[in-house]
Structures are given as structure tokens and as C-alpha cells.
N, C-alpha and C. Protein backbone atom coordinates (compact mmCIF):
# COMPACT_ATOMS: atom_id res chain seq x y z
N UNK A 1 -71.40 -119.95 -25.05
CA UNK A 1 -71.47 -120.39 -23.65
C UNK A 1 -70.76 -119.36 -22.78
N UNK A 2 -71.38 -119.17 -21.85
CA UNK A 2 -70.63 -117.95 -20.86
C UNK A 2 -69.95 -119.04 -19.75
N UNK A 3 -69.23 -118.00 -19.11
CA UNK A 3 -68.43 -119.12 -17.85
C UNK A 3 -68.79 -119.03 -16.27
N UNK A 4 -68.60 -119.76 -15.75
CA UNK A 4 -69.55 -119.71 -14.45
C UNK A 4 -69.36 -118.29 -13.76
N UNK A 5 -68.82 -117.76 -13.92
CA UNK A 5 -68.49 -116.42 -13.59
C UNK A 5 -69.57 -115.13 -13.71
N UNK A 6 -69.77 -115.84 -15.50
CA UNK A 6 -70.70 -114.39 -16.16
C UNK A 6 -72.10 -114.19 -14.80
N UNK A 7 -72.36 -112.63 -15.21
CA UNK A 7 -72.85 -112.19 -14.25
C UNK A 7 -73.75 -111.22 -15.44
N UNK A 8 -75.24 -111.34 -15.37
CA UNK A 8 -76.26 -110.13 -15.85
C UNK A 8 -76.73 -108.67 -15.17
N UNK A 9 -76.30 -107.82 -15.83
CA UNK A 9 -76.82 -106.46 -15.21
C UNK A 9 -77.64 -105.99 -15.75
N UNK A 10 -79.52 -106.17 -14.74
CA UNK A 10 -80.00 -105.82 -15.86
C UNK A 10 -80.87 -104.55 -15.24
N UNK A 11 -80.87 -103.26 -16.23
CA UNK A 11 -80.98 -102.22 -15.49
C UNK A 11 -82.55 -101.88 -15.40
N UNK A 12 -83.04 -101.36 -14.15
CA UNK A 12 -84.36 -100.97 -13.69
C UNK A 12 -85.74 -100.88 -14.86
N UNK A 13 -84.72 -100.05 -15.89
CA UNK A 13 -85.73 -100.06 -16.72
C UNK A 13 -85.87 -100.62 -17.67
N UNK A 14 -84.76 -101.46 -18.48
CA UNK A 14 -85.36 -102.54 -19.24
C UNK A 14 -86.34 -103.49 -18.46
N UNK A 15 -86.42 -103.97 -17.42
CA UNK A 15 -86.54 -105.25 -16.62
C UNK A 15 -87.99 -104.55 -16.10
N UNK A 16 -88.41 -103.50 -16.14
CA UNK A 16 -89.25 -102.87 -15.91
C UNK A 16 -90.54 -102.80 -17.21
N UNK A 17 -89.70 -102.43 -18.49
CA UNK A 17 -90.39 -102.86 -19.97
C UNK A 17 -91.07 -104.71 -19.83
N UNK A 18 -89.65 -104.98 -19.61
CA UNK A 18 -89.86 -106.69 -19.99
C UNK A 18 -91.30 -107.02 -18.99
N UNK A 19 -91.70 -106.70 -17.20
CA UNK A 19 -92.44 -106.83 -16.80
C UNK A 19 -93.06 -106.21 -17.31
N UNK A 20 -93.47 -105.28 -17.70
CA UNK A 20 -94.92 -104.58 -17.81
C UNK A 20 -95.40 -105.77 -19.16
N UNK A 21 -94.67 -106.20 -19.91
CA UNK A 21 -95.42 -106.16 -20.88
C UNK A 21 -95.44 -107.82 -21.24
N UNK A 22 -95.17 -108.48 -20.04
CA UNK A 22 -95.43 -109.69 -19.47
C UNK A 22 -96.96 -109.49 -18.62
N UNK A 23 -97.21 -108.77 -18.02
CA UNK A 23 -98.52 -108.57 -16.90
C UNK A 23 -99.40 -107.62 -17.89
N UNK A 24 -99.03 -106.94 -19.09
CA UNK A 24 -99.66 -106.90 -20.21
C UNK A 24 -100.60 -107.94 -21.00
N UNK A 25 -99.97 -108.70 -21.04
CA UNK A 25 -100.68 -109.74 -22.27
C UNK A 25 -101.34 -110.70 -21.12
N UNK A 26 -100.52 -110.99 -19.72
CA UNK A 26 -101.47 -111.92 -18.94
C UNK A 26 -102.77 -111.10 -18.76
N UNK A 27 -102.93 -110.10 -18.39
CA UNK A 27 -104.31 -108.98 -17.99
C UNK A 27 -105.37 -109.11 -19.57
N UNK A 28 -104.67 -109.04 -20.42
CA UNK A 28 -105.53 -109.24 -21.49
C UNK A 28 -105.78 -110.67 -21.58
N UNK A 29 -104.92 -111.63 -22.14
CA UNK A 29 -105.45 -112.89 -21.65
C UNK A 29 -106.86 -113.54 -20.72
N UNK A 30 -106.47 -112.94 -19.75
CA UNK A 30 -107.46 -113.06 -18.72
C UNK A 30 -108.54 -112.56 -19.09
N UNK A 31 -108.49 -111.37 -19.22
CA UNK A 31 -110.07 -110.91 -19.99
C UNK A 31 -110.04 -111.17 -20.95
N UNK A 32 -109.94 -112.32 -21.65
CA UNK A 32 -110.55 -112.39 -22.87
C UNK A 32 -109.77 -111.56 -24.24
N UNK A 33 -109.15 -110.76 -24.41
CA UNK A 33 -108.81 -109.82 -25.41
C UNK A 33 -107.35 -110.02 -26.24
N UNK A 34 -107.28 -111.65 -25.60
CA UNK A 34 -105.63 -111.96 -26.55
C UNK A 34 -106.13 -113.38 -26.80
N UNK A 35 -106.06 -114.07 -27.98
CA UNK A 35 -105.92 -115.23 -28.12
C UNK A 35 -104.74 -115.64 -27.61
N UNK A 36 -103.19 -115.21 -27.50
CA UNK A 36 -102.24 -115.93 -27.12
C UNK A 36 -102.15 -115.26 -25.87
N UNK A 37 -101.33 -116.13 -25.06
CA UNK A 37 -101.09 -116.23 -23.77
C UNK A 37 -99.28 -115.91 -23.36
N UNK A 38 -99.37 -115.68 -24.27
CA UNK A 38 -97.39 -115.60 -23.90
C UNK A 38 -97.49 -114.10 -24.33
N UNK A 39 -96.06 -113.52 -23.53
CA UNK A 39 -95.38 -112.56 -24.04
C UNK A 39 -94.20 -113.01 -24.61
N UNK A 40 -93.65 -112.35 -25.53
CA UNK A 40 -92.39 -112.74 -26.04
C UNK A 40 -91.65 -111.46 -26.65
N UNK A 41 -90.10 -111.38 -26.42
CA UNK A 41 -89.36 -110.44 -27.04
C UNK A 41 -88.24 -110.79 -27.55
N UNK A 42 -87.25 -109.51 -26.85
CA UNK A 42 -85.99 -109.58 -27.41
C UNK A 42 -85.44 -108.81 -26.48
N UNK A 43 -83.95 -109.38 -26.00
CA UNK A 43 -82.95 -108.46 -25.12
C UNK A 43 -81.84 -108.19 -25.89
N UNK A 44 -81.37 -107.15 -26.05
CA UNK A 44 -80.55 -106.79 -26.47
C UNK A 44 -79.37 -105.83 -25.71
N UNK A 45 -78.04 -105.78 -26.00
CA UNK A 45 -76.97 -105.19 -25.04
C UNK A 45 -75.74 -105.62 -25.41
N UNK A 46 -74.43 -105.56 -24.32
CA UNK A 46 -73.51 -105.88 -24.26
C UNK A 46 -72.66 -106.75 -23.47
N UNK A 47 -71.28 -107.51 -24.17
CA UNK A 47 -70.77 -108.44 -23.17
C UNK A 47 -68.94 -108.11 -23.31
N UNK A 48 -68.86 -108.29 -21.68
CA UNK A 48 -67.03 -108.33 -21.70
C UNK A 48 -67.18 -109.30 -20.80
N UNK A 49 -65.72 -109.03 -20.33
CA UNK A 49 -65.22 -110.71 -20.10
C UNK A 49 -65.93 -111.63 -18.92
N UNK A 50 -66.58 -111.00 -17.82
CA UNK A 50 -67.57 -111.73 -17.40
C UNK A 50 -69.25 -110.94 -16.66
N UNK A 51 -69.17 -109.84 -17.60
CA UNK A 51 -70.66 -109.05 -17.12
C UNK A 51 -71.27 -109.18 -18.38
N UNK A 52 -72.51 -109.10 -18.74
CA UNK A 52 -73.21 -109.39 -19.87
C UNK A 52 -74.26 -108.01 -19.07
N UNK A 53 -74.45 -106.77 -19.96
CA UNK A 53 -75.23 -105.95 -19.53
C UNK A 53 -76.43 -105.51 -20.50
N UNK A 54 -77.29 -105.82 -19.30
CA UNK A 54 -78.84 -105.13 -20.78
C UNK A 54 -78.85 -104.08 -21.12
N UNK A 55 -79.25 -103.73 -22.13
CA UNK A 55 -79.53 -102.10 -22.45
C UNK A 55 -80.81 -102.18 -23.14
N UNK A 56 -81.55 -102.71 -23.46
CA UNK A 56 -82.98 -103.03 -24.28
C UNK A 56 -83.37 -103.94 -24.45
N UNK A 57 -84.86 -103.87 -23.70
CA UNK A 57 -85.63 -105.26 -23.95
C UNK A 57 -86.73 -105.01 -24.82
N UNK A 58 -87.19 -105.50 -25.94
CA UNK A 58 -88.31 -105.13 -26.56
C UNK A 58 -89.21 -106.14 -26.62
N UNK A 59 -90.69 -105.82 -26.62
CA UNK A 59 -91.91 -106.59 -26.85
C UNK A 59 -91.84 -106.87 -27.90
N UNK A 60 -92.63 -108.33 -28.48
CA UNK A 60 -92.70 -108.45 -30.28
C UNK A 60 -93.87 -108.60 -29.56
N UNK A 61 -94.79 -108.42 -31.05
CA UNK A 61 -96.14 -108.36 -30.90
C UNK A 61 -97.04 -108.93 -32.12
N UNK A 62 -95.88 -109.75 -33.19
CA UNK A 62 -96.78 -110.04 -34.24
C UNK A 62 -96.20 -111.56 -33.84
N UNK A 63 -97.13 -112.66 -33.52
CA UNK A 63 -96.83 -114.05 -33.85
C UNK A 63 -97.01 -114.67 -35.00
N UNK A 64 -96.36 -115.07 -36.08
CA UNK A 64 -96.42 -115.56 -36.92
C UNK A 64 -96.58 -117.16 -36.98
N UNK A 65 -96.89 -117.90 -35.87
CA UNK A 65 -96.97 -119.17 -35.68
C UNK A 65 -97.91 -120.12 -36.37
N UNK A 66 -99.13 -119.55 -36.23
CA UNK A 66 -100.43 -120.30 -37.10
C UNK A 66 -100.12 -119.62 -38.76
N UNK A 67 -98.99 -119.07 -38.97
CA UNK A 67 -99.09 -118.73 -40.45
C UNK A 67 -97.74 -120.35 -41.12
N UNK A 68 -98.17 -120.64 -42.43
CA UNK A 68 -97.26 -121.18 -42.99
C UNK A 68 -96.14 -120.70 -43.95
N UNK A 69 -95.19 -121.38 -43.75
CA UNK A 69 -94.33 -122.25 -43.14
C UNK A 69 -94.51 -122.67 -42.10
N UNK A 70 -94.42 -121.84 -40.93
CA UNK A 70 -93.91 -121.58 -39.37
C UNK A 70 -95.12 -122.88 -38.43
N UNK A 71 -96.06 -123.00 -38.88
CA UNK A 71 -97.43 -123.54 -38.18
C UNK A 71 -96.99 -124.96 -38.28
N UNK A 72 -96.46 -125.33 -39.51
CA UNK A 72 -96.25 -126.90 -39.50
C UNK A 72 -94.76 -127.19 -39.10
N UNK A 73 -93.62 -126.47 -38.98
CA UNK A 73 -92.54 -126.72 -38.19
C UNK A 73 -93.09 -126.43 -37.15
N UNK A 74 -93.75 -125.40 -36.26
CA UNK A 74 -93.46 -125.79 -34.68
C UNK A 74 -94.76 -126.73 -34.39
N UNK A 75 -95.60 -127.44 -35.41
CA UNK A 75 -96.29 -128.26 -35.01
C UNK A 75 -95.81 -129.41 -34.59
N UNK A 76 -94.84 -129.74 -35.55
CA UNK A 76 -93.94 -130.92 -35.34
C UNK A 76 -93.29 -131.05 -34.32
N UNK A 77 -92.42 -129.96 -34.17
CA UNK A 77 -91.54 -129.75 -32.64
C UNK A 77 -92.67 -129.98 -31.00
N UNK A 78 -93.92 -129.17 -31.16
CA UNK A 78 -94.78 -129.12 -30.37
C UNK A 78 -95.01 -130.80 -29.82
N UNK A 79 -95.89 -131.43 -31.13
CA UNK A 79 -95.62 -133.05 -31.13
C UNK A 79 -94.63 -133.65 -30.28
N UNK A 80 -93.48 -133.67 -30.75
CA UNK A 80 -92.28 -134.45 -30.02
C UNK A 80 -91.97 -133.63 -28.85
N UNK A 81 -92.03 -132.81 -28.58
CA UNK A 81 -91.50 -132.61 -27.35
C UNK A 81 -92.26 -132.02 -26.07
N UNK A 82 -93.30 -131.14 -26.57
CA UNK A 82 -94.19 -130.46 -25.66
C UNK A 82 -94.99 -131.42 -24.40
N UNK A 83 -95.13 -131.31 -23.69
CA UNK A 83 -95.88 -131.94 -22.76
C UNK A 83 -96.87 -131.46 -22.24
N UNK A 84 -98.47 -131.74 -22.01
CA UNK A 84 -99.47 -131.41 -22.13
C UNK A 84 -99.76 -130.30 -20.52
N UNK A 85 -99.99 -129.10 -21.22
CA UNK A 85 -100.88 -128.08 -20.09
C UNK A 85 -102.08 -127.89 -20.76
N UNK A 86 -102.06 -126.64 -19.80
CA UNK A 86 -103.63 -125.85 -19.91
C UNK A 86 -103.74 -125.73 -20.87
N UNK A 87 -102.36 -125.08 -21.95
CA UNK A 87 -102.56 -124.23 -23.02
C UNK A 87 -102.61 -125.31 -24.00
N UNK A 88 -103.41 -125.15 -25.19
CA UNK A 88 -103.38 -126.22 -26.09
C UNK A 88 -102.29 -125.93 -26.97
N UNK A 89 -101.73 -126.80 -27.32
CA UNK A 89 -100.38 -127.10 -28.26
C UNK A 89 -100.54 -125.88 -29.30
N UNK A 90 -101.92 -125.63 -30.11
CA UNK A 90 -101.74 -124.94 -31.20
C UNK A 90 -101.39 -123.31 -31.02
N UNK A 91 -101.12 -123.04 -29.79
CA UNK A 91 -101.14 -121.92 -28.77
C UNK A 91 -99.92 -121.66 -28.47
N UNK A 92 -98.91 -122.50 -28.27
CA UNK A 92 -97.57 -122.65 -27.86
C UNK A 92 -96.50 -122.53 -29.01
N UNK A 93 -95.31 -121.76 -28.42
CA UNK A 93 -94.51 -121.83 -29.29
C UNK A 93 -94.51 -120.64 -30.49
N UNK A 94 -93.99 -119.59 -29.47
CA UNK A 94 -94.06 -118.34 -30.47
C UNK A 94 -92.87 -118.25 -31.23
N UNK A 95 -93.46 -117.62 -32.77
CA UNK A 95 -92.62 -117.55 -33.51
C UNK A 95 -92.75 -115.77 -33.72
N UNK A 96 -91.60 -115.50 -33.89
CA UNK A 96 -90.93 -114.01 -34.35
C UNK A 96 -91.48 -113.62 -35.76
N UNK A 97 -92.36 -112.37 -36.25
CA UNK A 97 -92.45 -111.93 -37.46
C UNK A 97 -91.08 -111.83 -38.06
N UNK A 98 -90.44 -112.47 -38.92
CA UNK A 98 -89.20 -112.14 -39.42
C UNK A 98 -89.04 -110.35 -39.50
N UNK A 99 -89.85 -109.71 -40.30
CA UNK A 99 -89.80 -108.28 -40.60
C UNK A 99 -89.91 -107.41 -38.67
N UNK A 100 -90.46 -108.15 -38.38
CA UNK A 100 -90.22 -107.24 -36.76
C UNK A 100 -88.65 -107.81 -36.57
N UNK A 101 -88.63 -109.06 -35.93
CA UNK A 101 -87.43 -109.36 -35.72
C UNK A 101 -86.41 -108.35 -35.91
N UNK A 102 -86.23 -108.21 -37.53
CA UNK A 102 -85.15 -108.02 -38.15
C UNK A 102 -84.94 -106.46 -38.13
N UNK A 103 -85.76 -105.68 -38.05
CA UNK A 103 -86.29 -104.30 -37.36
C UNK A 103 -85.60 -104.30 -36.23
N UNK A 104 -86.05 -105.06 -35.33
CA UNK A 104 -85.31 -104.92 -34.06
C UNK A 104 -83.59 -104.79 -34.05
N UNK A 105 -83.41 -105.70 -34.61
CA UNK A 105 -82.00 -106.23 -34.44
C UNK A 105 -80.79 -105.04 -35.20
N UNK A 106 -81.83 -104.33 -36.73
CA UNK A 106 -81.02 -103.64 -37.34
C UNK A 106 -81.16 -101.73 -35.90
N UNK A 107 -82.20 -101.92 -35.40
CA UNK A 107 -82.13 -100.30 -34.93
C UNK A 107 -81.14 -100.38 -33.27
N UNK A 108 -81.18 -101.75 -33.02
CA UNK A 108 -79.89 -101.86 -31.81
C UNK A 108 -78.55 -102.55 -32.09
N UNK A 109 -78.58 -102.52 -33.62
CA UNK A 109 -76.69 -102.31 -34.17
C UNK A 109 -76.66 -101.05 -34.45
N UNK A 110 -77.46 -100.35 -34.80
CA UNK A 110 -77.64 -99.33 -34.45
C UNK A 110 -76.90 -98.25 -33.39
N UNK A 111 -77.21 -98.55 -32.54
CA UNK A 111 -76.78 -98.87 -31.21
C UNK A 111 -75.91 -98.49 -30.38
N UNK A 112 -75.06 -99.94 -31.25
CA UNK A 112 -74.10 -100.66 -31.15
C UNK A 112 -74.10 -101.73 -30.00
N UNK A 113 -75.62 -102.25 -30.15
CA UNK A 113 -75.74 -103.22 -29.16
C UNK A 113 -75.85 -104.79 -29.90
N UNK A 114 -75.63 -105.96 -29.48
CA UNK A 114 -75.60 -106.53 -29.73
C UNK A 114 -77.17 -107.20 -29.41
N UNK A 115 -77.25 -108.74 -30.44
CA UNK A 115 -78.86 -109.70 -29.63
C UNK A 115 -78.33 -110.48 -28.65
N UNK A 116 -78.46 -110.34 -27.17
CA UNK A 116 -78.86 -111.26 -26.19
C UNK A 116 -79.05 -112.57 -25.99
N UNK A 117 -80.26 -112.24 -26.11
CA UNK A 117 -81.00 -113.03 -25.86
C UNK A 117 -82.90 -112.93 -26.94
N UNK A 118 -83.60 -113.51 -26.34
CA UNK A 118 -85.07 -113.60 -25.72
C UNK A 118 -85.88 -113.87 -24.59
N UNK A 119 -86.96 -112.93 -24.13
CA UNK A 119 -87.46 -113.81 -22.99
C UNK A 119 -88.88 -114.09 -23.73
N UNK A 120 -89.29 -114.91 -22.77
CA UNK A 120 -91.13 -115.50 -22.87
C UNK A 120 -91.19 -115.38 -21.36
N UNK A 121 -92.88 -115.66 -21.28
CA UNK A 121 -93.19 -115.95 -19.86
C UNK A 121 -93.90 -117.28 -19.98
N UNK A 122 -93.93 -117.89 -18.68
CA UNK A 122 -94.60 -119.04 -17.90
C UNK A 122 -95.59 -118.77 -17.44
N UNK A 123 -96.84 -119.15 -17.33
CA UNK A 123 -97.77 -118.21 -16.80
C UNK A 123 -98.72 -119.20 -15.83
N UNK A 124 -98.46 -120.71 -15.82
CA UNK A 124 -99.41 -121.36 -15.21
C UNK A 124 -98.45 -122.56 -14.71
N UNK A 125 -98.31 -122.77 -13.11
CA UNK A 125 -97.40 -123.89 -12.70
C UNK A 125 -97.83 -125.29 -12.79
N UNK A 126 -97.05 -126.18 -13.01
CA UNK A 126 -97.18 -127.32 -13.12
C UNK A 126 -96.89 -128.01 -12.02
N UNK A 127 -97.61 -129.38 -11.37
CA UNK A 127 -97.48 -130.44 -10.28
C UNK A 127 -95.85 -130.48 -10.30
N UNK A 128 -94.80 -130.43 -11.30
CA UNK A 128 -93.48 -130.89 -10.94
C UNK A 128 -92.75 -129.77 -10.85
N UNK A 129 -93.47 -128.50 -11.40
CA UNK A 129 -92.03 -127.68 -11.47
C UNK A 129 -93.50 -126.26 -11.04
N UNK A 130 -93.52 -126.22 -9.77
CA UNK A 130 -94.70 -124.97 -9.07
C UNK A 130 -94.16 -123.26 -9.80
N UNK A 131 -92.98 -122.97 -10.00
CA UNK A 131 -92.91 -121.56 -10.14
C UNK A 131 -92.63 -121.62 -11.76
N UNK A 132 -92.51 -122.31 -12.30
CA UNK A 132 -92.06 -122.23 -13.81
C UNK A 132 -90.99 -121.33 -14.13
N UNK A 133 -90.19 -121.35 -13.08
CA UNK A 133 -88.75 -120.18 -13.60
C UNK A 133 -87.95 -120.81 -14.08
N UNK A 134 -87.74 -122.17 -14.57
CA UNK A 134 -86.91 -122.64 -15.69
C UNK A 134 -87.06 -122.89 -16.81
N UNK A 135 -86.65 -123.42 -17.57
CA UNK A 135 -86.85 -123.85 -19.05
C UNK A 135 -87.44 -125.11 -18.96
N UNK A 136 -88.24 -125.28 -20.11
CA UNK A 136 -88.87 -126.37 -20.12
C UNK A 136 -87.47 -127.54 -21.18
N UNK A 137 -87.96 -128.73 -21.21
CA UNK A 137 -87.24 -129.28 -22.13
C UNK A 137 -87.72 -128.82 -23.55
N UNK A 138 -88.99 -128.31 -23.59
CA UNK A 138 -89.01 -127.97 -24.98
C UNK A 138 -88.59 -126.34 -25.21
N UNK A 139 -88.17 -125.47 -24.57
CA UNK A 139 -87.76 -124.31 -24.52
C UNK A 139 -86.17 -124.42 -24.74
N UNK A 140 -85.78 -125.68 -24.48
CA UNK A 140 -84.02 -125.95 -24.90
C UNK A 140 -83.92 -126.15 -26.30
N UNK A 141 -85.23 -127.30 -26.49
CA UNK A 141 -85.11 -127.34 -27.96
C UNK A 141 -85.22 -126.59 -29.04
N UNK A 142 -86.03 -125.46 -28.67
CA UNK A 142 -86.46 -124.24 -29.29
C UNK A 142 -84.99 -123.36 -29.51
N UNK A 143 -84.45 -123.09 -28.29
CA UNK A 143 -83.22 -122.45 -28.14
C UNK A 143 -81.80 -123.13 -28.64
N UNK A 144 -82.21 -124.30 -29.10
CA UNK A 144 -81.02 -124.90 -29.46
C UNK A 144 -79.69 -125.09 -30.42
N UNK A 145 -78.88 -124.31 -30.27
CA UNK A 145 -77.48 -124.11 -31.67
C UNK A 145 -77.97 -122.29 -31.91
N UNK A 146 -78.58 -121.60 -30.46
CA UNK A 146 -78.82 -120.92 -31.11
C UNK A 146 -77.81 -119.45 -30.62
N UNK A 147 -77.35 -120.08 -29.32
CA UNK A 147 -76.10 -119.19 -29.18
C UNK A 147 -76.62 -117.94 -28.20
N UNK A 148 -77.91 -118.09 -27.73
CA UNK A 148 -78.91 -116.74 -27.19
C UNK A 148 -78.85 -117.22 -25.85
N UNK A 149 -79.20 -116.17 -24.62
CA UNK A 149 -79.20 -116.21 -23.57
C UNK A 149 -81.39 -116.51 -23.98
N UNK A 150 -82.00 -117.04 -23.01
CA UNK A 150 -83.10 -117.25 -22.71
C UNK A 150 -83.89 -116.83 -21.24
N UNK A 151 -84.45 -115.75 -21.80
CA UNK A 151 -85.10 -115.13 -20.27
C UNK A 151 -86.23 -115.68 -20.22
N UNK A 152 -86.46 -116.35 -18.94
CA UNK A 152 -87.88 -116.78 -18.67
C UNK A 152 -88.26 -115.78 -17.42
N UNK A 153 -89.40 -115.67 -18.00
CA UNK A 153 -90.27 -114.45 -17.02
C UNK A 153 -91.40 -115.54 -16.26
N UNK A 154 -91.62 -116.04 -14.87
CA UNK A 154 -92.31 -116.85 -14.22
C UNK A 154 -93.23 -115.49 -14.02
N UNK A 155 -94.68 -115.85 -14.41
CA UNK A 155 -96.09 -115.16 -13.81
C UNK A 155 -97.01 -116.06 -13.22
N UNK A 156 -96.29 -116.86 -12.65
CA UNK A 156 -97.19 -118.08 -11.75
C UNK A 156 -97.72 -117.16 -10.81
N UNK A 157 -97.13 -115.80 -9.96
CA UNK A 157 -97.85 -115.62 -9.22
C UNK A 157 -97.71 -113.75 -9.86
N UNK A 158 -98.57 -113.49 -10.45
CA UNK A 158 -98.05 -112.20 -11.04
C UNK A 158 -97.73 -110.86 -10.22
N UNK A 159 -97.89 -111.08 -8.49
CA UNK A 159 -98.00 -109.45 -7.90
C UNK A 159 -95.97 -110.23 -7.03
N UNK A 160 -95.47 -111.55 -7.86
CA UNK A 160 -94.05 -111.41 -7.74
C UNK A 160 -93.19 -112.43 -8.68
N UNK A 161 -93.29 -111.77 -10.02
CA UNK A 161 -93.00 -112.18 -11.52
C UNK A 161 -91.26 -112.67 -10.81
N UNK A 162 -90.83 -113.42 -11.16
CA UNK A 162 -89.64 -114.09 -11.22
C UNK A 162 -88.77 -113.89 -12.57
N UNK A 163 -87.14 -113.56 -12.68
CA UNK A 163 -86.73 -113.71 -14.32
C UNK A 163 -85.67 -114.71 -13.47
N UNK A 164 -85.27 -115.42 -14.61
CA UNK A 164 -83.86 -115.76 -14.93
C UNK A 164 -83.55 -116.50 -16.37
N UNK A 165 -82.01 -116.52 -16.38
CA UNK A 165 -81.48 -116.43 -17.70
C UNK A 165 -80.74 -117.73 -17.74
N UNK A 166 -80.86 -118.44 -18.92
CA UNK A 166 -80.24 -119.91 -19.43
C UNK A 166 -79.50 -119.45 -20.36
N UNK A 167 -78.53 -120.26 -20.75
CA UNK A 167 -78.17 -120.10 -21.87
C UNK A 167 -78.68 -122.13 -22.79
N UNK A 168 -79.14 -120.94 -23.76
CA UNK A 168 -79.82 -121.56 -25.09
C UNK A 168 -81.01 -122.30 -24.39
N UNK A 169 -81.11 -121.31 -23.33
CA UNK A 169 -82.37 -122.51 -22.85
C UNK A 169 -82.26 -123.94 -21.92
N UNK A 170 -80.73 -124.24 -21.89
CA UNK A 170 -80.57 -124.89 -20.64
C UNK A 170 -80.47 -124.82 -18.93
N UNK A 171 -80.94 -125.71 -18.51
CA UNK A 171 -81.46 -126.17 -17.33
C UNK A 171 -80.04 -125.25 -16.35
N UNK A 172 -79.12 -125.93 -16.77
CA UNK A 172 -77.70 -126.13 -16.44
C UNK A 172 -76.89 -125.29 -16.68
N UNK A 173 -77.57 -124.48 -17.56
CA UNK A 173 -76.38 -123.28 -18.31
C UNK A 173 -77.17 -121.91 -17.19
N UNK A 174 -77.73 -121.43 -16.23
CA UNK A 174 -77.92 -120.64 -15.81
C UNK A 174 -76.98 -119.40 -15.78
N UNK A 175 -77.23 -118.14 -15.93
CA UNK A 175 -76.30 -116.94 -15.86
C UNK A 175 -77.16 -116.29 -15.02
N UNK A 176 -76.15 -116.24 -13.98
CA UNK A 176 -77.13 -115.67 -12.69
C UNK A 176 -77.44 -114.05 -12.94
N UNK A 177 -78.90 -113.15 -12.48
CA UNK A 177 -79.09 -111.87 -12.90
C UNK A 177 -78.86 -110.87 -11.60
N UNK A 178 -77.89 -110.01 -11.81
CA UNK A 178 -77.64 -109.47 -10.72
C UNK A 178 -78.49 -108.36 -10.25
């Protein structure tokens, strides 16, 4: 948990990666050329006593979700908690290739950076919540015990993508991005 204080610095060009490759997968989406609809990564960087600073955001690009194990745990989770959009349930809820993941994580200790976070994007607004720049309740649950900052990337309107950062995915835990 950070303290109301903490403050994100996140520099031009990570935040620059993280968009492109959010308006990446929506552009393909759209035409046709992605079955999934999300982007999803990884932030990675550093923290003192109340700045938390990015130094790398990376794209993942292998979803392992419709594979088993992974397909029938977030089916379940999907079930109980998801609430019905555009996107159909079996669509939602990206899971990390362990072997990318773990790639990632070993070449920014590397580093000497620490894991962040993750972001995803929102890509279609809902009657109660129009810009989708928060967490959903099922994006807490996803994030939950897990100790990660959570970037949500809003592409409700994509020519002015929105971020901000939760911690573990709560509503309430916001860390404002400077």
C-alpha cells in the first residue's frame, strides 16, 4: 500500500510505449486482425519514500487464457464477478504467458528495476461508468493480495487515451500520475 502522498513519475517515453501499444491492438481489433481486444503489460521501475518512478513499460503479447489450466480458473472468476459487456466473457481476462512474464521480470532485475505494476486497457464505456478510467470490481479481484500498482489505460475515446494507477486494483487506493 503506498500513502496518500505517493506520487507516479511516469516518463514521456514509457507512457508513450504503453500508448502506442494500447491504440495498437485497438486498430487491429477494429479491423478485424486480433481476436482479443485488450492490451496488456507490465510496468516496471522504482520506489522511495513517496515517488514511485517508471522506467519500463512492456507489451505482453502471448495470452495464455483459453489455454488450460488458466481457461477454467478465469472462467470461474469471469462467472462470479464479471458483469456483462460487449466483450463476451470468454474474451476477458488476460492471462500472462508465464515464460514471457518471467523474461520480463528477470531482464529488469537486471536493471535493477523492480515489478510495478500492470496496465490493461478499457476500450468501450459503460451507461454507469462513461470513461472507464477505473477499475472494475472484477479488475480488484484479479489484482487482489497481489501487492501491484494497476494501470488502466481508458480508450473510450482513443484520439485522448486516459491512464491512472490503483493500487491492487482498488477504487480507493488511487496513486495519483504526475
Amino acid at each position: 500500500m503506498y500513502g496518500p502522498d505517493a506520487r507516479i513519475v511516469f516518463p514521456e517515453e514509457s507512457r508513450r510505449i504503453m500508448l502506442e501499444h494500447c491504440h495498437g491492438v485497438l486498430d487491429d481489433y477494429q479491423k478485424g486482425r486480433a481476436r482479443g481486444c485488450k492490451a496488456f503489460g507490465l510496468v516496471f521501475g522504482d520506489v522511495s519514500a513517496t515517488t514511485i518512478t517508471v522506467a519500463r513499460c512492456f507489451p505482453l503479447v502471448k495470452n495464455v487464457r483459453s489455454q488450460s489450466p488458466y481457461k477454467e480458473q478465469i472462467d470461474k472468476i469471469m462467472e462470479r464477478h464479471a458483469i456483462p459487456s460487449v466483450t463476451p466473457l470468454e474474451h476477458r481476462g488476460w492471462v500472462a504467458d508465464p515464460a514471457e512474464l518471467f523474461a520480463r521480470i528477470r531482464e529488469c532485475r537486471a536493471d535493477q528495476h523492480i515489478l510495478l505494476g500492470t496496465y490493461h486497457m478499457h476500450r468501450v464505456g459503460w451507461e454507469h461508468d462513461r470513461k472507464r478510467d477505473t477499475p472494475t470490481k472484477l479488475d480488484a479481484v484479479l489484482a487482489g493480495e497481489s501487492r501491484l500498482l494497476m494501470f488502466i489505460v481508458s480508450m473510450v475515446d482513443p484520439a485522448k487515451p486516459i491512464i491512472r494507477a490503483f493500487y491492487e486494483g482498488i477504487h480507493e487506493q488511487e496513486v495519483l500520475i504526475q
